[in-house]
PDB file of N, CA and C in Angstrom:
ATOM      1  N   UNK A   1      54.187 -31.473  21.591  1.00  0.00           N
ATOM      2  CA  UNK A   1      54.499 -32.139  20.341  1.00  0.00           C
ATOM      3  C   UNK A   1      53.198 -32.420  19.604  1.00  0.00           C
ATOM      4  N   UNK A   2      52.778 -31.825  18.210  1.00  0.00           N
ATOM      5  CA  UNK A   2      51.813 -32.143  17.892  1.00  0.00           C
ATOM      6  C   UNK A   2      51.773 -33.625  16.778  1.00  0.00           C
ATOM      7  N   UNK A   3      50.652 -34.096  16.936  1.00  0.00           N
ATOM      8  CA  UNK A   3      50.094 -35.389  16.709  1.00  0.00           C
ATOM      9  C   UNK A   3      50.358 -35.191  15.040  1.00  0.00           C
ATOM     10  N   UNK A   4      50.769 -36.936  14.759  1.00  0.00           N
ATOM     11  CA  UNK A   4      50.762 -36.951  13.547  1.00  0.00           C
ATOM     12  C   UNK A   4      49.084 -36.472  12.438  1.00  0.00           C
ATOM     13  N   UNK A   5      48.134 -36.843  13.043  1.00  0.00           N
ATOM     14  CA  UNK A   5      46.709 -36.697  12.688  1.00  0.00           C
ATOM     15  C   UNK A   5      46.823 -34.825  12.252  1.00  0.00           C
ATOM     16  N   UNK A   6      47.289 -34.174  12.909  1.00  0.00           N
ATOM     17  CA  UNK A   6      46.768 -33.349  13.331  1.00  0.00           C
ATOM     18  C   UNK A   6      47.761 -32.554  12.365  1.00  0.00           C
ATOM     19  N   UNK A   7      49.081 -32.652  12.136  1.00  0.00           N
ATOM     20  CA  UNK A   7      49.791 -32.731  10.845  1.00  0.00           C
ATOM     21  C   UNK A   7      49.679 -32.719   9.507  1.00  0.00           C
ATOM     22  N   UNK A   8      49.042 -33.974   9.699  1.00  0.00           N
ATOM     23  CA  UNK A   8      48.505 -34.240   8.127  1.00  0.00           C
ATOM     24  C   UNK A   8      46.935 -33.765   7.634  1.00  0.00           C
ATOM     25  N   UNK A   9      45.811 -34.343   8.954  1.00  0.00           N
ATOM     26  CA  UNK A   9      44.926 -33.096   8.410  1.00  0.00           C
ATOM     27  C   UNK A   9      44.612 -31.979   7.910  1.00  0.00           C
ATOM     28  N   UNK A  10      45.616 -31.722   9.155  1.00  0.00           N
ATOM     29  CA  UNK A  10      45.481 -30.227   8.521  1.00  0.00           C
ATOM     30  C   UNK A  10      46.550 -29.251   8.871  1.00  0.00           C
ATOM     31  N   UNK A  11      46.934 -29.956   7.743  1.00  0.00           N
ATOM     32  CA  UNK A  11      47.959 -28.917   7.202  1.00  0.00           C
ATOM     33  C   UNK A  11      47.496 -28.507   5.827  1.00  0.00           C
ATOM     34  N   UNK A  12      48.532 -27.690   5.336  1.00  0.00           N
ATOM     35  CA  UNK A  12      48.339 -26.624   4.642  1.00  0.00           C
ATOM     36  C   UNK A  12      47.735 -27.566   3.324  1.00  0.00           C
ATOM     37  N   UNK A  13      47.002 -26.492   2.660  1.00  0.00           N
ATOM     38  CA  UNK A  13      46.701 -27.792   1.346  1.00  0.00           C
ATOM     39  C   UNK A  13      47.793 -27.590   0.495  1.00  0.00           C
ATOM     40  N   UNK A  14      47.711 -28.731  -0.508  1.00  0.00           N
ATOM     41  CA  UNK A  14      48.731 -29.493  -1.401  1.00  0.00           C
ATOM     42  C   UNK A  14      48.732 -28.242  -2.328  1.00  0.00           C
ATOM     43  N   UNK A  15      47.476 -28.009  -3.027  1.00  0.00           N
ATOM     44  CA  UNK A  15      47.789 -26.757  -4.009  1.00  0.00           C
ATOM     45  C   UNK A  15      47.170 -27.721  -5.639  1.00  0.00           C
ATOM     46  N   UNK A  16      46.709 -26.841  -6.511  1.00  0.00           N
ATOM     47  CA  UNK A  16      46.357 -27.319  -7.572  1.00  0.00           C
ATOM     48  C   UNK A  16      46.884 -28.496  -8.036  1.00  0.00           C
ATOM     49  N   UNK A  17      47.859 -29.259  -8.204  1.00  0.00           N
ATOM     50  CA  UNK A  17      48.335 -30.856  -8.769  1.00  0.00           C
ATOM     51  C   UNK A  17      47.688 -31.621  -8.140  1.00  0.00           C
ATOM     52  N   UNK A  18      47.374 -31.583  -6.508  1.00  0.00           N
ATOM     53  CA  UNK A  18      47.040 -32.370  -6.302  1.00  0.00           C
ATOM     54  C   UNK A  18      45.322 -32.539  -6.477  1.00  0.00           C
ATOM     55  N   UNK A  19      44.996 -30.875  -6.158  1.00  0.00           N
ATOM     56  CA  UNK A  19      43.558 -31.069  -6.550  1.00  0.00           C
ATOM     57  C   UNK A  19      43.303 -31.360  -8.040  1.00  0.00           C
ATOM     58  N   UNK A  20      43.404 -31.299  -8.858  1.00  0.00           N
ATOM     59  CA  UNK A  20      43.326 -31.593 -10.316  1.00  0.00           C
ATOM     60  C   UNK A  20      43.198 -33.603 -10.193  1.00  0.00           C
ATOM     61  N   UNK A  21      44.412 -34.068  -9.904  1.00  0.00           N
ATOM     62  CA  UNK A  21      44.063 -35.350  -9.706  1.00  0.00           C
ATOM     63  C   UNK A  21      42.737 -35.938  -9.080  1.00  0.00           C
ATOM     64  N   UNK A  22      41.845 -35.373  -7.778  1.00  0.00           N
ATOM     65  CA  UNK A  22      41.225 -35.501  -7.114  1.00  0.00           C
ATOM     66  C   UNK A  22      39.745 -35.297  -7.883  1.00  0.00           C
ATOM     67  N   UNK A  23      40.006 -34.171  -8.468  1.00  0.00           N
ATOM     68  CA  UNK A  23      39.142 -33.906  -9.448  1.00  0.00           C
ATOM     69  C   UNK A  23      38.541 -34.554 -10.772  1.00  0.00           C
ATOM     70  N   UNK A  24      39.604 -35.280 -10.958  1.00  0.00           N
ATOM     71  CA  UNK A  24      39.844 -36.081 -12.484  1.00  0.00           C
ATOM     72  C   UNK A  24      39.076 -37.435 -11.290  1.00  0.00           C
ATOM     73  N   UNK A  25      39.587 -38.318 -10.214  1.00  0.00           N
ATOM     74  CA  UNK A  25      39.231 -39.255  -9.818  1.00  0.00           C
ATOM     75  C   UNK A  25      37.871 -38.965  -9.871  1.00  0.00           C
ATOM     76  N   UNK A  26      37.016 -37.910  -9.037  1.00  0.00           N
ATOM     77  CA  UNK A  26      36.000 -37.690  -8.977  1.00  0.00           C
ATOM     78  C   UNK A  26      35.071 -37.991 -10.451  1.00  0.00           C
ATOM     79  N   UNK A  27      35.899 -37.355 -11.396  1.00  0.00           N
ATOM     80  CA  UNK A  27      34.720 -37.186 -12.755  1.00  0.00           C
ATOM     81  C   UNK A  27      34.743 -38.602 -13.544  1.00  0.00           C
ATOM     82  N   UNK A  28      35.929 -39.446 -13.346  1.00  0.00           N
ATOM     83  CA  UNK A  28      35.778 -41.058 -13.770  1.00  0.00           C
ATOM     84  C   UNK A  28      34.956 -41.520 -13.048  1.00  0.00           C
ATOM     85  N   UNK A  29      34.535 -41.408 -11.580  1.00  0.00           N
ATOM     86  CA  UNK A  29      34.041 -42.114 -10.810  1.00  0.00           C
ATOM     87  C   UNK A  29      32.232 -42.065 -11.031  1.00  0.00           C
ATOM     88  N   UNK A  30      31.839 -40.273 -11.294  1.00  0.00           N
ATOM     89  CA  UNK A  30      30.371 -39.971 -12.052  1.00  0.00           C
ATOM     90  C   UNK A  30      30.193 -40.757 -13.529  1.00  0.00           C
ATOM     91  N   UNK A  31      31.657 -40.476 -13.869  1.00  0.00           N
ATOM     92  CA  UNK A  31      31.231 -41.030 -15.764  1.00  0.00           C
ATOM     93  C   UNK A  31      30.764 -42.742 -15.463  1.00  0.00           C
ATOM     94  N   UNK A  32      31.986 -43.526 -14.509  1.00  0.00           N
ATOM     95  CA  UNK A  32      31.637 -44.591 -14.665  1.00  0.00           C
ATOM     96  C   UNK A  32      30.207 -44.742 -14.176  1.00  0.00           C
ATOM     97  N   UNK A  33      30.132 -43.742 -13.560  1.00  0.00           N
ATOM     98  CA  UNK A  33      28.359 -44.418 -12.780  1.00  0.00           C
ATOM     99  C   UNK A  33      27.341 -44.364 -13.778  1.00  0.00           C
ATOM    100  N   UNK A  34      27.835 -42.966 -14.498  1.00  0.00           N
ATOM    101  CA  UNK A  34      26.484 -42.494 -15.597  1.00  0.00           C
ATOM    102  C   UNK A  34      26.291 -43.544 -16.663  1.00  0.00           C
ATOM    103  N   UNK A  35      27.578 -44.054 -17.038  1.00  0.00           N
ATOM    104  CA  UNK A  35      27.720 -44.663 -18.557  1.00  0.00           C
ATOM    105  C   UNK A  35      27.206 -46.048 -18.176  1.00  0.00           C
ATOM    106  N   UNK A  36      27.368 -46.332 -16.572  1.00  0.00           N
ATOM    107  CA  UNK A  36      26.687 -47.991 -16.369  1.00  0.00           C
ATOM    108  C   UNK A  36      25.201 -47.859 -16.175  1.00  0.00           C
ATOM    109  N   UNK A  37      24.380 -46.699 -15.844  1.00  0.00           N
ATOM    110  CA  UNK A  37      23.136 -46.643 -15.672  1.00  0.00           C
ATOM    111  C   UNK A  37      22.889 -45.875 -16.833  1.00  0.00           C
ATOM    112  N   UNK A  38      23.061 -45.335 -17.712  1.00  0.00           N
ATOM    113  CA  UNK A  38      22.457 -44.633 -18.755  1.00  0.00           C
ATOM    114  C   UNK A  38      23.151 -45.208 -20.084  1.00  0.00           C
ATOM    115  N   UNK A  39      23.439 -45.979 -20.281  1.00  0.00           N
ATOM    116  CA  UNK A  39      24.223 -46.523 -21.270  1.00  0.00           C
ATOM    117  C   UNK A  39      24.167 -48.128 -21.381  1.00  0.00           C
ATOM    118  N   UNK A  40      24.150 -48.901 -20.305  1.00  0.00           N
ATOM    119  CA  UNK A  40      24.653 -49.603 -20.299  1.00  0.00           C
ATOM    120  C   UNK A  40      23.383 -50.612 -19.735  1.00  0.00           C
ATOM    121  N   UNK A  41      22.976 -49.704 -19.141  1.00  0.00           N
ATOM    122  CA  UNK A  41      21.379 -50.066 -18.147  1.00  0.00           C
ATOM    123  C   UNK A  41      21.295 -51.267 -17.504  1.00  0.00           C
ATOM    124  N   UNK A  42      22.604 -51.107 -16.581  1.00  0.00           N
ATOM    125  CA  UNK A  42      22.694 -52.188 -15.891  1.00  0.00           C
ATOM    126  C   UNK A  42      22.993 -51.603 -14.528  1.00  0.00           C
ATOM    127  N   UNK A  43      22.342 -51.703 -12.942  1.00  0.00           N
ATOM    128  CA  UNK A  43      22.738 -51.429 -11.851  1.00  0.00           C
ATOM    129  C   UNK A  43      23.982 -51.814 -11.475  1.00  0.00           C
ATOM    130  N   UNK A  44      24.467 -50.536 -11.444  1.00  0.00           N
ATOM    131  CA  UNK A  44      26.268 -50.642 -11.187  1.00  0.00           C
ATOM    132  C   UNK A  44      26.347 -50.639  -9.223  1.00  0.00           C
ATOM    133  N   UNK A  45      25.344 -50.061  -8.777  1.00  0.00           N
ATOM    134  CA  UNK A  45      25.325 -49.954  -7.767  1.00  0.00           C
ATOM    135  C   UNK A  45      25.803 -48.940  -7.303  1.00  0.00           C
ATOM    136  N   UNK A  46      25.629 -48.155  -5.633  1.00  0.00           N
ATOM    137  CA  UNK A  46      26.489 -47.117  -5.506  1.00  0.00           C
ATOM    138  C   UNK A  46      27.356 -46.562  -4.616  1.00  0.00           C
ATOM    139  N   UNK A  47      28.129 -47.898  -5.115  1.00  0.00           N
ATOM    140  CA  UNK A  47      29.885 -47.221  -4.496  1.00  0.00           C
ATOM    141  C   UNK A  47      30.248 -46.176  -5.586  1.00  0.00           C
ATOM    142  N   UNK A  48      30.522 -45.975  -6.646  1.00  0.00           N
ATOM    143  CA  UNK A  48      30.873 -44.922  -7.622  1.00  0.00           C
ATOM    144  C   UNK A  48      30.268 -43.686  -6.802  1.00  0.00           C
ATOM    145  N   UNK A  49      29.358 -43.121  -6.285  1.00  0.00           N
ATOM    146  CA  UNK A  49      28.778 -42.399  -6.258  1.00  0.00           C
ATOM    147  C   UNK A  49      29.799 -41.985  -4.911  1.00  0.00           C
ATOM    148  N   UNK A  50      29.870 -42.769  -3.822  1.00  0.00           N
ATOM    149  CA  UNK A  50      30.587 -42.737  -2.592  1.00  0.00           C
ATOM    150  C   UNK A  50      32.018 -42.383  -3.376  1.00  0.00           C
ATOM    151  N   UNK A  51      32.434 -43.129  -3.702  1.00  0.00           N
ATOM    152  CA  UNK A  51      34.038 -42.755  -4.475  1.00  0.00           C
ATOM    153  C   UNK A  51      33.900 -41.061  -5.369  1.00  0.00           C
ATOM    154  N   UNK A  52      33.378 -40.764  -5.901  1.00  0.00           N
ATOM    155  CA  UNK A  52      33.058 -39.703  -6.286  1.00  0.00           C
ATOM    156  C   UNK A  52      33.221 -38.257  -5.421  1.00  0.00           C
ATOM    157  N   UNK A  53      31.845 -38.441  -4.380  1.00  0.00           N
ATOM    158  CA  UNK A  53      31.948 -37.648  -3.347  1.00  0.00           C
ATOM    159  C   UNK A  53      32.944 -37.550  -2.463  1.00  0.00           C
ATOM    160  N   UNK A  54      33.643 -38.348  -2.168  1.00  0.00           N
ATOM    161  CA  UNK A  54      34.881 -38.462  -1.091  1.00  0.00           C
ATOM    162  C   UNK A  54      36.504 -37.812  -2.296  1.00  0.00           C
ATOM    163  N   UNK A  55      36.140 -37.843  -3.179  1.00  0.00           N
ATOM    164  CA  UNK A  55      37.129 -37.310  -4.171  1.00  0.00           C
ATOM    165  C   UNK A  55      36.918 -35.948  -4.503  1.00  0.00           C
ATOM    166  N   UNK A  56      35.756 -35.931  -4.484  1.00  0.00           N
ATOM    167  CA  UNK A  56      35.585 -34.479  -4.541  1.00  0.00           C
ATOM    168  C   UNK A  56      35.648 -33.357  -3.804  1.00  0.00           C
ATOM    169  N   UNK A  57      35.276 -34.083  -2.177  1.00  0.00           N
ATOM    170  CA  UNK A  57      35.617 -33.308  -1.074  1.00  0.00           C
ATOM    171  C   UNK A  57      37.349 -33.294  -0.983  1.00  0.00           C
ATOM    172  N   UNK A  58      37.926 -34.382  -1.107  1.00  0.00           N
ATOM    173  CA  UNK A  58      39.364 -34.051  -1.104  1.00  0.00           C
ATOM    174  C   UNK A  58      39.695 -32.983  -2.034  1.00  0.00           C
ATOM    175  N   UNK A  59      39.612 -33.513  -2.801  1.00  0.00           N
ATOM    176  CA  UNK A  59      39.952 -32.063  -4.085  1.00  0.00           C
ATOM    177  C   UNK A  59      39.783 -30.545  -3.577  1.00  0.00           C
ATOM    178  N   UNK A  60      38.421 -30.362  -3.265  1.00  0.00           N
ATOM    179  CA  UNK A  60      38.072 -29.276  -2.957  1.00  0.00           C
ATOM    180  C   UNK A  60      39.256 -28.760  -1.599  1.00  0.00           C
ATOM    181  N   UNK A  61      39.493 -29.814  -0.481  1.00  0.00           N
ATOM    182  CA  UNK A  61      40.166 -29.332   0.117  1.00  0.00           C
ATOM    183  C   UNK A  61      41.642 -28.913   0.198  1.00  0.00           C
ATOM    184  N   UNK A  62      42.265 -29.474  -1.252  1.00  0.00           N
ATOM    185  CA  UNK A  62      43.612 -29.245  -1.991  1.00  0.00           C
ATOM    186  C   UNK A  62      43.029 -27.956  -1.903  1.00  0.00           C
ATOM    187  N   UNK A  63      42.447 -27.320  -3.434  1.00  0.00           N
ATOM    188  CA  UNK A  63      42.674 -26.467  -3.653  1.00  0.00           C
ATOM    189  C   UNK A  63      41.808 -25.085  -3.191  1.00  0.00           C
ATOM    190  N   UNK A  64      41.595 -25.148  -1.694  1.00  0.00           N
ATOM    191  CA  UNK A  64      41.462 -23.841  -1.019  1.00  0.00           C
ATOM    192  C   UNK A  64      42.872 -23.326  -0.815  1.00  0.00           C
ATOM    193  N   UNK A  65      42.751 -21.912  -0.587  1.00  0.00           N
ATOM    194  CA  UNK A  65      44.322 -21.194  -0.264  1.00  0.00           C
ATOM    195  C   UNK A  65      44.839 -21.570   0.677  1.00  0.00           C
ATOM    196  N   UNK A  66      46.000 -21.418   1.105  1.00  0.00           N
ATOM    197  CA  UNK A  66      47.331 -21.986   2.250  1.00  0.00           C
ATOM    198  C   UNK A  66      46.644 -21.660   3.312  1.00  0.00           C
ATOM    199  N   UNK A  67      45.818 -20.446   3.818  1.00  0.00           N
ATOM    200  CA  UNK A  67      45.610 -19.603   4.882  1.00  0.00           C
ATOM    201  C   UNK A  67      44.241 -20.655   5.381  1.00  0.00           C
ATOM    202  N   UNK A  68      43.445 -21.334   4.822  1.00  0.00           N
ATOM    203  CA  UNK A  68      42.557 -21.514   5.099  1.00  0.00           C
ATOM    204  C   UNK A  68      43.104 -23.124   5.576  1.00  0.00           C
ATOM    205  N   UNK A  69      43.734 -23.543   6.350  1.00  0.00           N
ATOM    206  CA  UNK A  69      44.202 -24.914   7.238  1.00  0.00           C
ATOM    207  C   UNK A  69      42.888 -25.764   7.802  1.00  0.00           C
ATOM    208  N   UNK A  70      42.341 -25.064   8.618  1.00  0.00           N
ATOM    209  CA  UNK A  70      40.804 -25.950   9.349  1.00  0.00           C
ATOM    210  C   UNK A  70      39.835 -25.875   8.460  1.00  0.00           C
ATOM    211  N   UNK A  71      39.785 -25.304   7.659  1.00  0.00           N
ATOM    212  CA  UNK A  71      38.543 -25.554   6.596  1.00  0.00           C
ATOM    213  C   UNK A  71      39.100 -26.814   5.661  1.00  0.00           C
ATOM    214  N   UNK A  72      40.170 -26.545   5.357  1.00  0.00           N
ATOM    215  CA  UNK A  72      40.489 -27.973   4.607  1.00  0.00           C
ATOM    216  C   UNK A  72      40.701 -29.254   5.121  1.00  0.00           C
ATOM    217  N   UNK A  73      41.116 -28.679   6.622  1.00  0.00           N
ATOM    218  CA  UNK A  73      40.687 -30.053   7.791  1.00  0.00           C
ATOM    219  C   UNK A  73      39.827 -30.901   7.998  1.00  0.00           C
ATOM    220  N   UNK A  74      38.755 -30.017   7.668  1.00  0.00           N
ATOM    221  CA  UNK A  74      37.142 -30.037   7.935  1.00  0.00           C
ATOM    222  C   UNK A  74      36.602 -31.171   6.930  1.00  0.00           C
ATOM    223  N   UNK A  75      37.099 -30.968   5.412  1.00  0.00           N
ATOM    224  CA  UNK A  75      36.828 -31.316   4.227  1.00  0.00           C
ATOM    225  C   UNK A  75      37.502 -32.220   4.067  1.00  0.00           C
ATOM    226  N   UNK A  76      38.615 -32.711   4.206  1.00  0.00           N
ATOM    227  CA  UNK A  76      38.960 -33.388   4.330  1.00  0.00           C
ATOM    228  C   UNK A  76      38.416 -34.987   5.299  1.00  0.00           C
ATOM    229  N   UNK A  77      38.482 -34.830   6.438  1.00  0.00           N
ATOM    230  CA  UNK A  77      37.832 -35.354   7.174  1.00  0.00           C
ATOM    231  C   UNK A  77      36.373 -35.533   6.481  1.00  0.00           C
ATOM    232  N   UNK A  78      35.521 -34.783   6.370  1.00  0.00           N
ATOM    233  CA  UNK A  78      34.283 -35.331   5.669  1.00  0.00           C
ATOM    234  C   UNK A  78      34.341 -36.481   4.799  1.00  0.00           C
ATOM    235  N   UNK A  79      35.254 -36.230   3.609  1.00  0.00           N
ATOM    236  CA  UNK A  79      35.731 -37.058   2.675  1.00  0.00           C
ATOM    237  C   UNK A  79      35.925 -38.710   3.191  1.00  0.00           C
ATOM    238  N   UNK A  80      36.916 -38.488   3.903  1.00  0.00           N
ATOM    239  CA  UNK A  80      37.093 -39.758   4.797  1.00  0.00           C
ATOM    240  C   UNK A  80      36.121 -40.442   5.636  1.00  0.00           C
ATOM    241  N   UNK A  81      34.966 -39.582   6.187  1.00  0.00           N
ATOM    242  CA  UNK A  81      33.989 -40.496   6.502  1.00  0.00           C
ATOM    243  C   UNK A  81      33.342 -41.173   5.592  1.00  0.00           C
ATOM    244  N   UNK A  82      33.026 -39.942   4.396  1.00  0.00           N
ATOM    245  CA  UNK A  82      32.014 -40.656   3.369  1.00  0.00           C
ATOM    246  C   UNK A  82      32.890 -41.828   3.093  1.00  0.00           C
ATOM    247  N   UNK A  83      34.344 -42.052   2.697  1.00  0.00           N
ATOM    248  CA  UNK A  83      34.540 -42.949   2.235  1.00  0.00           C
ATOM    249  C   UNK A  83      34.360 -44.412   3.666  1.00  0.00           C
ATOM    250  N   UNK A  84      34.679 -43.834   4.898  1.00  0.00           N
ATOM    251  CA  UNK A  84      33.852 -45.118   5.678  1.00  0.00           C
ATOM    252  C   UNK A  84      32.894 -45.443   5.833  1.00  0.00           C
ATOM    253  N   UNK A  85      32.246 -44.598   5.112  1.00  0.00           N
ATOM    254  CA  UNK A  85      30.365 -44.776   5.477  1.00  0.00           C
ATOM    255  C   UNK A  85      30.686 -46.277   4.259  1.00  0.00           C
ATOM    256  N   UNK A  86      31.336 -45.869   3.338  1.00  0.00           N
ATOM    257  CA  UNK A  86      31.150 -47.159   2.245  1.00  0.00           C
ATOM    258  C   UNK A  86      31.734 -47.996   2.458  1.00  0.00           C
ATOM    259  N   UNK A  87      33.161 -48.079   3.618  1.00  0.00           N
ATOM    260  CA  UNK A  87      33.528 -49.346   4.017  1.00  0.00           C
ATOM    261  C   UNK A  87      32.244 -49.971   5.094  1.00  0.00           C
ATOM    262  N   UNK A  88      31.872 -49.082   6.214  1.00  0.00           N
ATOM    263  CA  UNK A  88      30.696 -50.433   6.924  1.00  0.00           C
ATOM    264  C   UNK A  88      29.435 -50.498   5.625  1.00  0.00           C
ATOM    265  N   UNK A  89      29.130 -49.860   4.847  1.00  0.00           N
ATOM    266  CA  UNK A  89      27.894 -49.995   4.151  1.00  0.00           C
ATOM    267  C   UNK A  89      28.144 -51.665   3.420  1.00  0.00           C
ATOM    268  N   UNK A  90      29.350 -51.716   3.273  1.00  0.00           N
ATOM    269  CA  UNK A  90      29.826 -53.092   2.502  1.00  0.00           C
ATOM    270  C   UNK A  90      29.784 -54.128   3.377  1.00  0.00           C
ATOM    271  N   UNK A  91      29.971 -54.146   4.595  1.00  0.00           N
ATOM    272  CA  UNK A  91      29.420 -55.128   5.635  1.00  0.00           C
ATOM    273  C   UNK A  91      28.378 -55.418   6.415  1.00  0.00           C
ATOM    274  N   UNK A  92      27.708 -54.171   6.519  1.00  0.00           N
ATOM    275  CA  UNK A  92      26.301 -54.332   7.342  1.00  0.00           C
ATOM    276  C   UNK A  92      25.315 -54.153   6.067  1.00  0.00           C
ATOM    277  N   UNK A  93      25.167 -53.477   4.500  1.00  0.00           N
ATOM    278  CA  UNK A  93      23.939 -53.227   4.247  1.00  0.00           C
ATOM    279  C   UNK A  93      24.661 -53.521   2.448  1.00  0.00           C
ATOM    280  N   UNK A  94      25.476 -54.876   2.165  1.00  0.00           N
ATOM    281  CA  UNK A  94      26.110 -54.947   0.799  1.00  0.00           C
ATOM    282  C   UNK A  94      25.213 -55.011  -0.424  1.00  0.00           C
ATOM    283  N   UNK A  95      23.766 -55.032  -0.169  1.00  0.00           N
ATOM    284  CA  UNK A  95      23.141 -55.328  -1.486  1.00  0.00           C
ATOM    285  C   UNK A  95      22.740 -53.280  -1.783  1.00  0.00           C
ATOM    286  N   UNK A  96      23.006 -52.135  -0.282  1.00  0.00           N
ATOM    287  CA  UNK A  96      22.766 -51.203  -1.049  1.00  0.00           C
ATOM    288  C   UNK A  96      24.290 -50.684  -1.975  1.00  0.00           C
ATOM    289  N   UNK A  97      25.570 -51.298  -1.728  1.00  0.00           N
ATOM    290  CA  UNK A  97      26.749 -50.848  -2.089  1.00  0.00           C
ATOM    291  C   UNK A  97      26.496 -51.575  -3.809  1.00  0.00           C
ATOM    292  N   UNK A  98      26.567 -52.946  -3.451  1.00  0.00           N
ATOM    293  CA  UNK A  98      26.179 -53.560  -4.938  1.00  0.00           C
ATOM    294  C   UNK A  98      25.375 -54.654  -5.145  1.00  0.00           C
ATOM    295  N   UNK A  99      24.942 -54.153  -6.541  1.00  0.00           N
ATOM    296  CA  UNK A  99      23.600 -54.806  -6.520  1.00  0.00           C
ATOM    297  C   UNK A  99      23.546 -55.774  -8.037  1.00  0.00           C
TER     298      UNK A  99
END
């Protein structure tokens, strides 16, 4: 019986809708960063940057083809660390998350 983890990792990707969303999260997440440091010139800090990258790796792993399952496993999973790297970064090291 295979594992729910192992299911949802990796399985097949979602297919363009979902990467498009992932994609769109990703490019709010750069704009907001750019427009608070180049615009705004105020240290936004950098979770945006973490939210970004972890959106983008998802995305990317939507929209590889059906055939390619462990590569989007792979990417997936990455995604999800980066995004835990920013949950402990917020408890052990919060002035580099925000500042």
């Amino acid at each position: 019986m295979p594992s729910i983890i192992d299911e949802t990792v990796f399985s097949e990707p979602s297919g363009r809708p979902f990467a498009v969303i992932q994609f769109c999260g990703a490019l709010f997440f750069s704009g907001l960063y750019v427009y608070a440091v180049v615009v705004e010139n105020s240290p936004v800090g950098n979770w945006p940057l973490f939210m970004a990258a972890g959106s983008t790796l998802s995305g990317t792993a939507e929209s590889l083809p059906k055939t390619r399952r462990q590569a989007a496993g792979v990417l997936r999973l990455t995604g999800i660390f980066v995004l835990l790297c920013l949950l402990v970064a917020l408890f052990f090291a919060p002035e580099f998350v925000i500042q």
